[in-house]
PDB file of N, CA and C in Angstrom:
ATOM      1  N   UNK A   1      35.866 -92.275 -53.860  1.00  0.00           N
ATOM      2  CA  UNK A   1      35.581 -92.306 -55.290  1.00  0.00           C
ATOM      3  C   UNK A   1      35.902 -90.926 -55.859  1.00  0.00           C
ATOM      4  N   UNK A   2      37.167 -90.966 -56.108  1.00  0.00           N
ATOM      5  CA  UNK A   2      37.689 -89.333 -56.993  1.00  0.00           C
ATOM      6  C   UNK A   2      36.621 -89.073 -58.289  1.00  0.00           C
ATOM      7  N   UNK A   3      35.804 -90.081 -58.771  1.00  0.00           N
ATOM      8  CA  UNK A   3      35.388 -89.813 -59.984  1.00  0.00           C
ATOM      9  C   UNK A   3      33.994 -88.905 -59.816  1.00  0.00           C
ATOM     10  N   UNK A   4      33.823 -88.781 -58.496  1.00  0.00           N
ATOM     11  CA  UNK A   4      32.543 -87.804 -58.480  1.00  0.00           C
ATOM     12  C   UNK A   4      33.530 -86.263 -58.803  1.00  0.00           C
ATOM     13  N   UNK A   5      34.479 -86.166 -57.808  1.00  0.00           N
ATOM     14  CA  UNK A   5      35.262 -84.558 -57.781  1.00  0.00           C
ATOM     15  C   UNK A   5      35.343 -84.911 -59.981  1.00  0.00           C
ATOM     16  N   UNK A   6      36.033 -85.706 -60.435  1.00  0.00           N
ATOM     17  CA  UNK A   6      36.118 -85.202 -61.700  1.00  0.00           C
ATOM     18  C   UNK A   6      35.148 -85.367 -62.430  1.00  0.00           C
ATOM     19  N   UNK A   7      33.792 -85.591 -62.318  1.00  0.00           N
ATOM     20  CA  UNK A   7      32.771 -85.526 -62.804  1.00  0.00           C
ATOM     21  C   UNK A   7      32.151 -84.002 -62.769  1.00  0.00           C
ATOM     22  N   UNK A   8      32.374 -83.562 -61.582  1.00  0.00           N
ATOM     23  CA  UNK A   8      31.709 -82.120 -60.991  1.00  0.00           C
ATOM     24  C   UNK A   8      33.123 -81.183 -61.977  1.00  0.00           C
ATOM     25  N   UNK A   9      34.326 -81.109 -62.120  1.00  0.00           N
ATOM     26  CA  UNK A   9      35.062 -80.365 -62.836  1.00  0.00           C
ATOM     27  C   UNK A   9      34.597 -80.779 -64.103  1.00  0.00           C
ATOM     28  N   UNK A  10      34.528 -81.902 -64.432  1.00  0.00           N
ATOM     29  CA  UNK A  10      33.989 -81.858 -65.715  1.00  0.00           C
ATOM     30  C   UNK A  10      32.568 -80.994 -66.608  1.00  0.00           C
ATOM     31  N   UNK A  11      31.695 -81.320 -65.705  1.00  0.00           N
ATOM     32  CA  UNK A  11      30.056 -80.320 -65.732  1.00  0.00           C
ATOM     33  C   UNK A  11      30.849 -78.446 -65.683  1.00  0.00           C
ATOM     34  N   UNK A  12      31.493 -78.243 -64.589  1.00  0.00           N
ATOM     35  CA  UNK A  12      32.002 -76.863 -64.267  1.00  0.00           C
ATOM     36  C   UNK A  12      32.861 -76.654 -65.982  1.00  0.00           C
ATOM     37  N   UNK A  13      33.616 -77.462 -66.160  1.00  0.00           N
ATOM     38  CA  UNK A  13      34.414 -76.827 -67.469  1.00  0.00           C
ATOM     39  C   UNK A  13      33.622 -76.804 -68.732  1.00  0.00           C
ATOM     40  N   UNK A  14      32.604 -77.777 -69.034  1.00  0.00           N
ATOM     41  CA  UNK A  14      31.908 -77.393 -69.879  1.00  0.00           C
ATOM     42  C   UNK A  14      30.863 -76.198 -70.296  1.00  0.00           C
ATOM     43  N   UNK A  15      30.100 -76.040 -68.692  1.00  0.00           N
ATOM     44  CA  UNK A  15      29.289 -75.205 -68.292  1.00  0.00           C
ATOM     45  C   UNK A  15      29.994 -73.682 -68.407  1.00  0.00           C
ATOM     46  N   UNK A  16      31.342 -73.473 -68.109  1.00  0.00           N
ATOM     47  CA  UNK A  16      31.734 -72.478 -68.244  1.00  0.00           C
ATOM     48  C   UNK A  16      31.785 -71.876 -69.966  1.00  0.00           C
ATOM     49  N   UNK A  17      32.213 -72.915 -70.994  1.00  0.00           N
ATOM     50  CA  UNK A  17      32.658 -72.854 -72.206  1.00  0.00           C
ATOM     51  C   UNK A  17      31.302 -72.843 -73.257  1.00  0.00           C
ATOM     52  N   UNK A  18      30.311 -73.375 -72.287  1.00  0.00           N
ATOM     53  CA  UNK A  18      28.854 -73.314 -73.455  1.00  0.00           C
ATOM     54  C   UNK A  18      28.471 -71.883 -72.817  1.00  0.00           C
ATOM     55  N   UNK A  19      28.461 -71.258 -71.521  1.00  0.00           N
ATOM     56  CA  UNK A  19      27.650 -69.814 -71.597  1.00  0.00           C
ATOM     57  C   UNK A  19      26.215 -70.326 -71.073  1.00  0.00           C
ATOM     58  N   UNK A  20      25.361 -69.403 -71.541  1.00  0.00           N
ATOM     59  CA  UNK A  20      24.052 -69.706 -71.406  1.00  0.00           C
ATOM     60  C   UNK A  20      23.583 -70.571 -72.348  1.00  0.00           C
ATOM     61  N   UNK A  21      24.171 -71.239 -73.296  1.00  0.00           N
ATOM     62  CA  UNK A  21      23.614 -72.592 -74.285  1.00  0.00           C
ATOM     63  C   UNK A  21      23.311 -73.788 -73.611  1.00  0.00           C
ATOM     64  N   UNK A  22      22.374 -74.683 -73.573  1.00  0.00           N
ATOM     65  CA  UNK A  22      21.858 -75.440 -73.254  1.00  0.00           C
ATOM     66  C   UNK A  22      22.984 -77.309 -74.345  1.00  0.00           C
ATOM     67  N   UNK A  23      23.721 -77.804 -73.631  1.00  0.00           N
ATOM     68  CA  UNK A  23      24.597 -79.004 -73.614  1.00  0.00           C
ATOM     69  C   UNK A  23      23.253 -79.698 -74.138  1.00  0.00           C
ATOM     70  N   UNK A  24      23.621 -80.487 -75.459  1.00  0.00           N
ATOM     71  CA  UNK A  24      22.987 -81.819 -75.961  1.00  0.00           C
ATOM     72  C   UNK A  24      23.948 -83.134 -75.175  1.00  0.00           C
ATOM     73  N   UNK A  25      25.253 -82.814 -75.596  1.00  0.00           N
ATOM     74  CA  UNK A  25      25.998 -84.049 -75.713  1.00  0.00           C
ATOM     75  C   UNK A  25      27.343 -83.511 -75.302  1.00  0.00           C
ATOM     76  N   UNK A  26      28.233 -84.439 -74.719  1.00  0.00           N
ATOM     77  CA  UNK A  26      29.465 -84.042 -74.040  1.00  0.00           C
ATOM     78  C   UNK A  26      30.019 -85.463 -74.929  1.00  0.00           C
ATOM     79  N   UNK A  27      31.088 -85.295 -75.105  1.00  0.00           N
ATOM     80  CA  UNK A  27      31.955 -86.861 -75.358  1.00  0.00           C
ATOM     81  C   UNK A  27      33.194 -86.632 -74.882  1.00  0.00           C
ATOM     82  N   UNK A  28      33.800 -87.424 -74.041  1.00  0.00           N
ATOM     83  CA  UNK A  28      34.819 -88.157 -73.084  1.00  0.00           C
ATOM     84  C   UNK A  28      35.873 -88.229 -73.980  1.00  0.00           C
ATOM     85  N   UNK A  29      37.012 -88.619 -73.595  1.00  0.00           N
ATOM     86  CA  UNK A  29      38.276 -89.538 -74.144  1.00  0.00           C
ATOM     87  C   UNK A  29      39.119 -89.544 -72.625  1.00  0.00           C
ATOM     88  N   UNK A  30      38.662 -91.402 -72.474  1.00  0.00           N
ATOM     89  CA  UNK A  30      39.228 -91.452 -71.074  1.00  0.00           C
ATOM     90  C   UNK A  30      40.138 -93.017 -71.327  1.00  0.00           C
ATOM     91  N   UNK A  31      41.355 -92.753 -71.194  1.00  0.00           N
ATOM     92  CA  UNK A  31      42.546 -93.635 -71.223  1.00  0.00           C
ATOM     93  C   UNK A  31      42.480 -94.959 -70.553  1.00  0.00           C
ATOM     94  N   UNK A  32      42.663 -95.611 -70.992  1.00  0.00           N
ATOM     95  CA  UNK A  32      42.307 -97.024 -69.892  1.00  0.00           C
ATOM     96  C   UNK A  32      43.347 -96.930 -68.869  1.00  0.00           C
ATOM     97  N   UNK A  33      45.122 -96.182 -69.363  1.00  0.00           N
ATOM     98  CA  UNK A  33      46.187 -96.023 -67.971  1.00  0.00           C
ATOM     99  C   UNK A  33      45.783 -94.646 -67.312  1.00  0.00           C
ATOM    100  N   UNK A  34      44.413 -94.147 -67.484  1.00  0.00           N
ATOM    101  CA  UNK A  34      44.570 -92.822 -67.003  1.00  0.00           C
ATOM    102  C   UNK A  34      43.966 -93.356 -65.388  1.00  0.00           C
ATOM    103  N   UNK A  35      43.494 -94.106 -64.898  1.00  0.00           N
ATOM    104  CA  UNK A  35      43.273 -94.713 -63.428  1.00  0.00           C
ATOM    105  C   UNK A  35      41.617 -93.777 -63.012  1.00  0.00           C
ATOM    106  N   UNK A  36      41.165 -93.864 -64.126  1.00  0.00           N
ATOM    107  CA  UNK A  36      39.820 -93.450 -64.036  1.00  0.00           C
ATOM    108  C   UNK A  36      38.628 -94.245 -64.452  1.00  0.00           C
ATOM    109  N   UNK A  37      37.931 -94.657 -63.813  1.00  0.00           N
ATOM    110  CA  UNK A  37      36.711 -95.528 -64.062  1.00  0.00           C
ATOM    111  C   UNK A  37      35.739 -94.972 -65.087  1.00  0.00           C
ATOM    112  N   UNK A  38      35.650 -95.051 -66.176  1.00  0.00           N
ATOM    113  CA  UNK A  38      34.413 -94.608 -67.044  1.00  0.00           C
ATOM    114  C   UNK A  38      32.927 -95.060 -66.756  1.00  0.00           C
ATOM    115  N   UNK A  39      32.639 -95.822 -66.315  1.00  0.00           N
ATOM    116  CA  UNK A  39      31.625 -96.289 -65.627  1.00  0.00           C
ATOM    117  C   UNK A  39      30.989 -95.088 -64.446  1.00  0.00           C
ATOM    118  N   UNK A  40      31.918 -95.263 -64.026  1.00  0.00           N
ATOM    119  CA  UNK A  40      31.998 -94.482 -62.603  1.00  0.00           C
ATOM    120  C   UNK A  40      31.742 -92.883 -62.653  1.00  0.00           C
ATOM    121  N   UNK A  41      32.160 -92.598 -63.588  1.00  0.00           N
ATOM    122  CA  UNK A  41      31.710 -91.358 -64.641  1.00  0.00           C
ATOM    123  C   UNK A  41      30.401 -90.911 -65.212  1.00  0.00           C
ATOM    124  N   UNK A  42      30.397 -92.026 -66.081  1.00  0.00           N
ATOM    125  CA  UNK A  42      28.557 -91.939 -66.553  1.00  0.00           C
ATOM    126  C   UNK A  42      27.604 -91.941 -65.140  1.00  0.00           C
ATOM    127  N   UNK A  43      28.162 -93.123 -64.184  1.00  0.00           N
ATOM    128  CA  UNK A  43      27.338 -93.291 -62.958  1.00  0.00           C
ATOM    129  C   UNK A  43      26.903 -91.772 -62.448  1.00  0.00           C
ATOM    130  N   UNK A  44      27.713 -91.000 -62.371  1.00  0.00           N
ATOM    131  CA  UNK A  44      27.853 -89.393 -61.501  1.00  0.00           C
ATOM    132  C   UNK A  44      27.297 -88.497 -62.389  1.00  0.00           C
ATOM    133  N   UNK A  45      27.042 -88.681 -64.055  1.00  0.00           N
ATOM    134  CA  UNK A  45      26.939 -87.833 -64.624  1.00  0.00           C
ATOM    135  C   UNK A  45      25.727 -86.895 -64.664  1.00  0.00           C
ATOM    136  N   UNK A  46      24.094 -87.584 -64.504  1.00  0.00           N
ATOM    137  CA  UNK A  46      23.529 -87.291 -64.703  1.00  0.00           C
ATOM    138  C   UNK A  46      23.188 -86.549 -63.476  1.00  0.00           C
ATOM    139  N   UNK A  47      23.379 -86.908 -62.197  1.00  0.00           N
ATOM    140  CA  UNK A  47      23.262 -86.419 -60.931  1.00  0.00           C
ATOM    141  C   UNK A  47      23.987 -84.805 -60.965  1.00  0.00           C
ATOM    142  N   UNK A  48      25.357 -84.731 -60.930  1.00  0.00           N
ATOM    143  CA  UNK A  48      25.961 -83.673 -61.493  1.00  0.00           C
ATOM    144  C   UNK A  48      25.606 -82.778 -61.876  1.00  0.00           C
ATOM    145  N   UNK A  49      25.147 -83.294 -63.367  1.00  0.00           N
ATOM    146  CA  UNK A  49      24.513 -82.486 -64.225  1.00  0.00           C
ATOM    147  C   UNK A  49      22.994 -81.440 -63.941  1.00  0.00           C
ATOM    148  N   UNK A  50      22.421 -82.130 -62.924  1.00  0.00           N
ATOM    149  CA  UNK A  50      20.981 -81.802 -62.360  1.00  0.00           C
ATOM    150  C   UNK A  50      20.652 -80.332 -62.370  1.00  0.00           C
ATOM    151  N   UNK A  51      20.056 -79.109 -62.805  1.00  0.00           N
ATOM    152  CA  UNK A  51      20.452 -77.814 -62.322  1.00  0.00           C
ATOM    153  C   UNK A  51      21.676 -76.997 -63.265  1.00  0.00           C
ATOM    154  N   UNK A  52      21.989 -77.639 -64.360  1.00  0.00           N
ATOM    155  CA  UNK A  52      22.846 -76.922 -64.338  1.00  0.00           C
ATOM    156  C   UNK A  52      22.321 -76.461 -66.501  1.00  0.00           C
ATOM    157  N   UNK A  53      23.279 -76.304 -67.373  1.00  0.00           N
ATOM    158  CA  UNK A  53      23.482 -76.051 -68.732  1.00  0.00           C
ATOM    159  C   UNK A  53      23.568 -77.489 -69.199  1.00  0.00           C
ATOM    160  N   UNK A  54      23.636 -78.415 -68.284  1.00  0.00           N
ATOM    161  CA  UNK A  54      24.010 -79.665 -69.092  1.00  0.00           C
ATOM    162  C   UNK A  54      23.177 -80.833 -68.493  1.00  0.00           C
ATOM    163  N   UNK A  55      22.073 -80.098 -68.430  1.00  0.00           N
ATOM    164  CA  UNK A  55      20.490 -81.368 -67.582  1.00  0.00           C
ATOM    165  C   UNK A  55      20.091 -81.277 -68.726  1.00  0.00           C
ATOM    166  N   UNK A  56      20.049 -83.049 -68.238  1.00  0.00           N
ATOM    167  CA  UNK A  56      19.727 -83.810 -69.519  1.00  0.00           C
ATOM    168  C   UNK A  56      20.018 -83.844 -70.871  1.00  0.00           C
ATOM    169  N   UNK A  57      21.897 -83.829 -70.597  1.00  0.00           N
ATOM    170  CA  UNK A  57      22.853 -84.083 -72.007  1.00  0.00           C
ATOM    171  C   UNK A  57      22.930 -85.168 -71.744  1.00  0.00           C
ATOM    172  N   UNK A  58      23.600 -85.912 -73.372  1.00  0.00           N
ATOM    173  CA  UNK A  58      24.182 -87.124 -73.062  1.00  0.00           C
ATOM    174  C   UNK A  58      25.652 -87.439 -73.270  1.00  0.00           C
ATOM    175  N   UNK A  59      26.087 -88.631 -72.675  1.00  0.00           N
ATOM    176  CA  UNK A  59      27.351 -88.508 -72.118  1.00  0.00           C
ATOM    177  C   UNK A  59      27.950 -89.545 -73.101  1.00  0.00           C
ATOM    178  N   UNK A  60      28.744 -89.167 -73.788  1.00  0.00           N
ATOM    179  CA  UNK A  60      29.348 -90.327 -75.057  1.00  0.00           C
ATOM    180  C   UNK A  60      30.930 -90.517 -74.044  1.00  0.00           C
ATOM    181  N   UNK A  61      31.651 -91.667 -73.782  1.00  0.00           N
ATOM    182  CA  UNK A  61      32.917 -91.709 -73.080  1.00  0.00           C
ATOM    183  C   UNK A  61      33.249 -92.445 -73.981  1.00  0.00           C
ATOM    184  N   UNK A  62      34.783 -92.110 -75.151  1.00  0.00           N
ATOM    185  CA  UNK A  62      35.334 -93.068 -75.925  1.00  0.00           C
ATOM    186  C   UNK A  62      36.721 -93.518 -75.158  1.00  0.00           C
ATOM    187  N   UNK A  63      37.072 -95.088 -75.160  1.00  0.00           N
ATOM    188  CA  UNK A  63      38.158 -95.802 -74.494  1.00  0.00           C
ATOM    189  C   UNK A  63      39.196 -95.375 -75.332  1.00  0.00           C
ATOM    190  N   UNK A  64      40.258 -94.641 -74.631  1.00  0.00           N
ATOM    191  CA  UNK A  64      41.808 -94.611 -75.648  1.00  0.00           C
ATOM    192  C   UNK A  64      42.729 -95.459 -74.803  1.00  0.00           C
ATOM    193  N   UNK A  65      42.804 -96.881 -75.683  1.00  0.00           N
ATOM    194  CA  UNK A  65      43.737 -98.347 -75.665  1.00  0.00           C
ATOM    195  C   UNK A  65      45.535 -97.145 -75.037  1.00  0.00           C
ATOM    196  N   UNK A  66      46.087 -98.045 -74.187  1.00  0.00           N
ATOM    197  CA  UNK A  66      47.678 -97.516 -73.806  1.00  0.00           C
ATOM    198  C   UNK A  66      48.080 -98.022 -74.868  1.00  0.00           C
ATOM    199  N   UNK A  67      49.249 -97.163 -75.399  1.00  0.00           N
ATOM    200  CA  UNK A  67      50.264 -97.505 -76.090  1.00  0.00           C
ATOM    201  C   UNK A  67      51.298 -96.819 -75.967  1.00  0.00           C
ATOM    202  N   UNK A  68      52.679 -97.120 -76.402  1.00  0.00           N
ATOM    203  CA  UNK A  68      54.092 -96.905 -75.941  1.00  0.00           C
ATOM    204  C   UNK A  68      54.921 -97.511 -76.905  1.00  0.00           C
ATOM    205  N   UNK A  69      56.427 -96.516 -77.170  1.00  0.00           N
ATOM    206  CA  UNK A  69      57.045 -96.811 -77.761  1.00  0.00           C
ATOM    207  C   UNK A  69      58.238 -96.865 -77.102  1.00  0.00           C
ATOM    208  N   UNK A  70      59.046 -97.786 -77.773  1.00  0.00           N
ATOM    209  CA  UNK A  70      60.088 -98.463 -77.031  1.00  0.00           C
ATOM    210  C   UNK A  70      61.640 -97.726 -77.359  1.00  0.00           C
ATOM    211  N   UNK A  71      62.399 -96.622 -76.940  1.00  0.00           N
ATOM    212  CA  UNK A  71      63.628 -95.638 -76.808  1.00  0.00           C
ATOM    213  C   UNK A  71      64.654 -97.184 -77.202  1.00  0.00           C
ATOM    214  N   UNK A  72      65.149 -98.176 -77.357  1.00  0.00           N
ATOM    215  CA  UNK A  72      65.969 -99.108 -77.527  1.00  0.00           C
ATOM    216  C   UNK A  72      65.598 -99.109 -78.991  1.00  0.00           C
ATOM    217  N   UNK A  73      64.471 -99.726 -78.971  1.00  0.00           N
ATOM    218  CA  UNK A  73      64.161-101.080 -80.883  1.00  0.00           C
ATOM    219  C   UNK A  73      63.372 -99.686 -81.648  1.00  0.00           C
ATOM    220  N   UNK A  74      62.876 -98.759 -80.854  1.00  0.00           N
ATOM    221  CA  UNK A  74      61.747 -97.673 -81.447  1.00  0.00           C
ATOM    222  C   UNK A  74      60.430 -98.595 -82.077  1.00  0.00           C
ATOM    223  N   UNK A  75      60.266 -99.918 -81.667  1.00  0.00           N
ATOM    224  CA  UNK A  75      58.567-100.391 -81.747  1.00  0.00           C
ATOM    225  C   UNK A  75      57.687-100.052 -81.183  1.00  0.00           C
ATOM    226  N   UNK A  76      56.535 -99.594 -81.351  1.00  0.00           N
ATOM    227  CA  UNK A  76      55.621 -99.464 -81.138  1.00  0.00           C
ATOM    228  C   UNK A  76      54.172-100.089 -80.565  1.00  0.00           C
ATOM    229  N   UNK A  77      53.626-100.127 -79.198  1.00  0.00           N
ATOM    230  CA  UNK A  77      52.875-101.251 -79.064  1.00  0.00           C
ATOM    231  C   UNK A  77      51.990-101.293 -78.306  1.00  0.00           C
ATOM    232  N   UNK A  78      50.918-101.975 -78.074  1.00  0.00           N
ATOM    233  CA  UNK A  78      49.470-101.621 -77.251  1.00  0.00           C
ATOM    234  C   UNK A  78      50.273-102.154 -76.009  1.00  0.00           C
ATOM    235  N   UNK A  79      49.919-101.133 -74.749  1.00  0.00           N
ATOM    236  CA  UNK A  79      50.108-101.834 -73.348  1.00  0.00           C
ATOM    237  C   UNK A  79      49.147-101.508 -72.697  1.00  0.00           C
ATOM    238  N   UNK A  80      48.386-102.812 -71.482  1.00  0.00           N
ATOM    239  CA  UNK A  80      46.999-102.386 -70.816  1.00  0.00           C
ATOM    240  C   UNK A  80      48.007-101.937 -69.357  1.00  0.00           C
ATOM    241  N   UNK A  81      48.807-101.658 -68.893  1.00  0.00           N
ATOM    242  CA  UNK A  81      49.464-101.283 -67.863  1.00  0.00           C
ATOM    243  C   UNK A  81      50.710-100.288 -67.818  1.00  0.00           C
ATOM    244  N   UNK A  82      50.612 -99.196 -66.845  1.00  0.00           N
ATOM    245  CA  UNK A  82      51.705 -98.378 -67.136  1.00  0.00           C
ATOM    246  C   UNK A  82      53.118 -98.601 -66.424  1.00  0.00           C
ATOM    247  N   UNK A  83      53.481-100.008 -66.243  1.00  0.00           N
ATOM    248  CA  UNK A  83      54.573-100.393 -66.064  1.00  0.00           C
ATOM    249  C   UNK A  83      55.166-101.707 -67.193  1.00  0.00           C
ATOM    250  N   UNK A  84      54.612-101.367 -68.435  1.00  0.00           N
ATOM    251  CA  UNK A  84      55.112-102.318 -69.639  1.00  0.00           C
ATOM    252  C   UNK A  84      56.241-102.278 -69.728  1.00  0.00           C
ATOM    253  N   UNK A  85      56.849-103.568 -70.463  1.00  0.00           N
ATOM    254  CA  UNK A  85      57.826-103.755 -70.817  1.00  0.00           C
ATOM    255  C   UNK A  85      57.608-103.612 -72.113  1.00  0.00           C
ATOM    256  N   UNK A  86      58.881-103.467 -73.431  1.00  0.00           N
ATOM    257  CA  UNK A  86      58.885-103.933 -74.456  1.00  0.00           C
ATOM    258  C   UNK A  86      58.531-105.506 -74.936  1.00  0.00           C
ATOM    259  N   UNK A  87      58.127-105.628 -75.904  1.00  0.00           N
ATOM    260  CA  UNK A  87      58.003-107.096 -76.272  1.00  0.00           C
ATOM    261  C   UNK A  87      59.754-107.512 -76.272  1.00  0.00           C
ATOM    262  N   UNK A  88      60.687-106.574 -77.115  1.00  0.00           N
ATOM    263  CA  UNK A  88      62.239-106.660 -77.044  1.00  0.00           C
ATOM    264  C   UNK A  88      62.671-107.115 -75.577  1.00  0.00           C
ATOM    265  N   UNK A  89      61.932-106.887 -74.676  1.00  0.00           N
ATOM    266  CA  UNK A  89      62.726-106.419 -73.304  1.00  0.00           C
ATOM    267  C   UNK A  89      63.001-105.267 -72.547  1.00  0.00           C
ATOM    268  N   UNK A  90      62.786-104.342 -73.108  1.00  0.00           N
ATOM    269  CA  UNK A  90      63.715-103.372 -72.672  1.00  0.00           C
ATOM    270  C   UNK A  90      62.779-102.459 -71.705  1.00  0.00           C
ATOM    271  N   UNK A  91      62.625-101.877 -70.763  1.00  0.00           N
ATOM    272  CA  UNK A  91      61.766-100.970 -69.953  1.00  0.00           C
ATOM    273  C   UNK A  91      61.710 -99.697 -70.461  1.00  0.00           C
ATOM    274  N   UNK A  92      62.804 -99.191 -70.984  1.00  0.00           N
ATOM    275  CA  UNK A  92      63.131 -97.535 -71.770  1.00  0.00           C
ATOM    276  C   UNK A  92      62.096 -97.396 -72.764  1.00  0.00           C
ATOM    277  N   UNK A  93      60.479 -97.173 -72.290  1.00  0.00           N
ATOM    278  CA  UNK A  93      59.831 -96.985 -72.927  1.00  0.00           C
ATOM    279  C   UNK A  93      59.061 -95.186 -72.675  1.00  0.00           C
ATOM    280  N   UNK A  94      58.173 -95.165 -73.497  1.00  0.00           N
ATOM    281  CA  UNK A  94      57.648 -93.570 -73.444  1.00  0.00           C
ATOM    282  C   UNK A  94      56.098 -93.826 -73.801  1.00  0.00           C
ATOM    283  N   UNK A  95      55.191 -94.132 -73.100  1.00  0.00           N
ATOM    284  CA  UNK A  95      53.521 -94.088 -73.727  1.00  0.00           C
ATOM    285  C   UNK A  95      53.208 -92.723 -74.381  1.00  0.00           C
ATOM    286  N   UNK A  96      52.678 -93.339 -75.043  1.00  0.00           N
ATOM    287  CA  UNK A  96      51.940 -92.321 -76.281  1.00  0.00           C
ATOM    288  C   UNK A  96      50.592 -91.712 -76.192  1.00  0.00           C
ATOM    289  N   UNK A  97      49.508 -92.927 -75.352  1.00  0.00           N
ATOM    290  CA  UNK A  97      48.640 -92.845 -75.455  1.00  0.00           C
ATOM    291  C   UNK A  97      47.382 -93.758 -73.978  1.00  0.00           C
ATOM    292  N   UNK A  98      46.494 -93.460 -73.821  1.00  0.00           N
ATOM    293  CA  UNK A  98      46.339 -94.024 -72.594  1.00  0.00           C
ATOM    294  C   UNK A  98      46.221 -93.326 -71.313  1.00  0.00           C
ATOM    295  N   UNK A  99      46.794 -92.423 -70.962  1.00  0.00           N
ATOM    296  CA  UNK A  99      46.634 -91.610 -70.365  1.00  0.00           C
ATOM    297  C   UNK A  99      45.489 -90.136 -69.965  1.00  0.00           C
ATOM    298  N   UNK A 100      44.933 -90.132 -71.241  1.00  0.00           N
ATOM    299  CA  UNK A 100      44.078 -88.973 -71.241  1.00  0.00           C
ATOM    300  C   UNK A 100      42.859 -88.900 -70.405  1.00  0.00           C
ATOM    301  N   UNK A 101      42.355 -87.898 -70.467  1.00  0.00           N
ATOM    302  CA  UNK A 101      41.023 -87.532 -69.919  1.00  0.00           C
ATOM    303  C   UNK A 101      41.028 -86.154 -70.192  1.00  0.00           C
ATOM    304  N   UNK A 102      39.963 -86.403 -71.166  1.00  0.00           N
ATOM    305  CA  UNK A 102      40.022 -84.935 -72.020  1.00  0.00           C
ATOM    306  C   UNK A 102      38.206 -84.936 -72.397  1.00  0.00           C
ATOM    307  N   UNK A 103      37.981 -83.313 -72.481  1.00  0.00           N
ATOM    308  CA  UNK A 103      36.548 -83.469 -73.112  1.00  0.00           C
ATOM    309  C   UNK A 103      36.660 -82.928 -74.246  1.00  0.00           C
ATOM    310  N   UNK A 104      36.280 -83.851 -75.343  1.00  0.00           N
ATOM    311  CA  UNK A 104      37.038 -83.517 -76.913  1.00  0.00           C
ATOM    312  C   UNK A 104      35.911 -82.851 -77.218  1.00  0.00           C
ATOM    313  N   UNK A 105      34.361 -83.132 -77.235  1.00  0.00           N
ATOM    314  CA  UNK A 105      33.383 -82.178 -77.834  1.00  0.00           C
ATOM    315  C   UNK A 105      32.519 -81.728 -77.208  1.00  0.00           C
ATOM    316  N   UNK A 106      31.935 -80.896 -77.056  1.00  0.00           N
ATOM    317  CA  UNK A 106      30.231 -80.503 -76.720  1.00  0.00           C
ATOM    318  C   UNK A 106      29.557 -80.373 -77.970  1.00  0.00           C
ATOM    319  N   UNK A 107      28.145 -80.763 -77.556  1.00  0.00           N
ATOM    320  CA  UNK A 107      27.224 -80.336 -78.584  1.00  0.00           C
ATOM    321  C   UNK A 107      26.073 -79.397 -78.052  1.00  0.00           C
ATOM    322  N   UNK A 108      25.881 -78.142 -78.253  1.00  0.00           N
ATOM    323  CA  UNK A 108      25.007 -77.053 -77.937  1.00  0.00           C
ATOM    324  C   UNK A 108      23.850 -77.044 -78.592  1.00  0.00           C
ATOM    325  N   UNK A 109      22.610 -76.415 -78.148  1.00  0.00           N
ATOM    326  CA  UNK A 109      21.739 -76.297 -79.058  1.00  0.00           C
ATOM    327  C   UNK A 109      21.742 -74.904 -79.274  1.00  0.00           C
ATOM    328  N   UNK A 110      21.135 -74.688 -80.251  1.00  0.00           N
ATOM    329  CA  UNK A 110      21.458 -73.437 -81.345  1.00  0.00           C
ATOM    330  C   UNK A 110      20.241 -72.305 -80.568  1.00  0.00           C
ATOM    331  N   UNK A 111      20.747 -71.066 -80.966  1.00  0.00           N
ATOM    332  CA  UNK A 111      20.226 -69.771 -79.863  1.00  0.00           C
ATOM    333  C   UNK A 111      19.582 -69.105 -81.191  1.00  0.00           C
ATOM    334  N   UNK A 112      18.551 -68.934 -81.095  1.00  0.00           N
ATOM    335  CA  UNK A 112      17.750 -67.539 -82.338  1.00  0.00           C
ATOM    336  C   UNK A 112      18.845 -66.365 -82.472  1.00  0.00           C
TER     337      UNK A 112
END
């Protein structure tokens, strides 16, 4: 289960970027083609978190849908797999989206 190792980089990169501030809230953006379980994520999170700047944050994970555009017709289009075809046919495609795993926010609590 890789999603514990990126759960533990995840706690480490935040923890580094808040300092001594105490983590309310972390929020996710995890790709449905990025081959990462979000589940599997929250599952590890709180454990992780135990001991550290970010015990007892909460963990918001938003789904970013695949999508890809097609180098032939240039349409544009939701794909749940990263071996889509065009609806046209054509394979000469480029995803746009779907892929990520990114931590877009923290929320800190405020220092006197």
């Amino acid at each position: 289960m890789h999603e514990l190792a990126i759960t533990r980089n995840i706690v480490a990169i935040v923890s580094e970027a808040a300092g001594d501030r105490r983590v309310r809230r972390v929020t996710l953006e995890v790709g449905e083609l990025s081959g990462v379980m979000p589940d599997a994520i929250a599952f590890c999170f709180d454990v992780v978190a135990q001991g550290t700047v970010l015990d007892g944050a909460r963990l918001d994970i938003r789904l970013i849908a695949g999508r890809a555009r097609c180098n032939d017709c240039d349409n544009e289009f939701q794909t749940e797999t990263l071996f889509a075809r065009c609806p046209c046919g054509s394979g000469r495609i480029v995803r746009l989206a779907g892929e990520e795993l990114t931590v877009k926010t923290m929320e800190l609590e405020e220092t006197d």
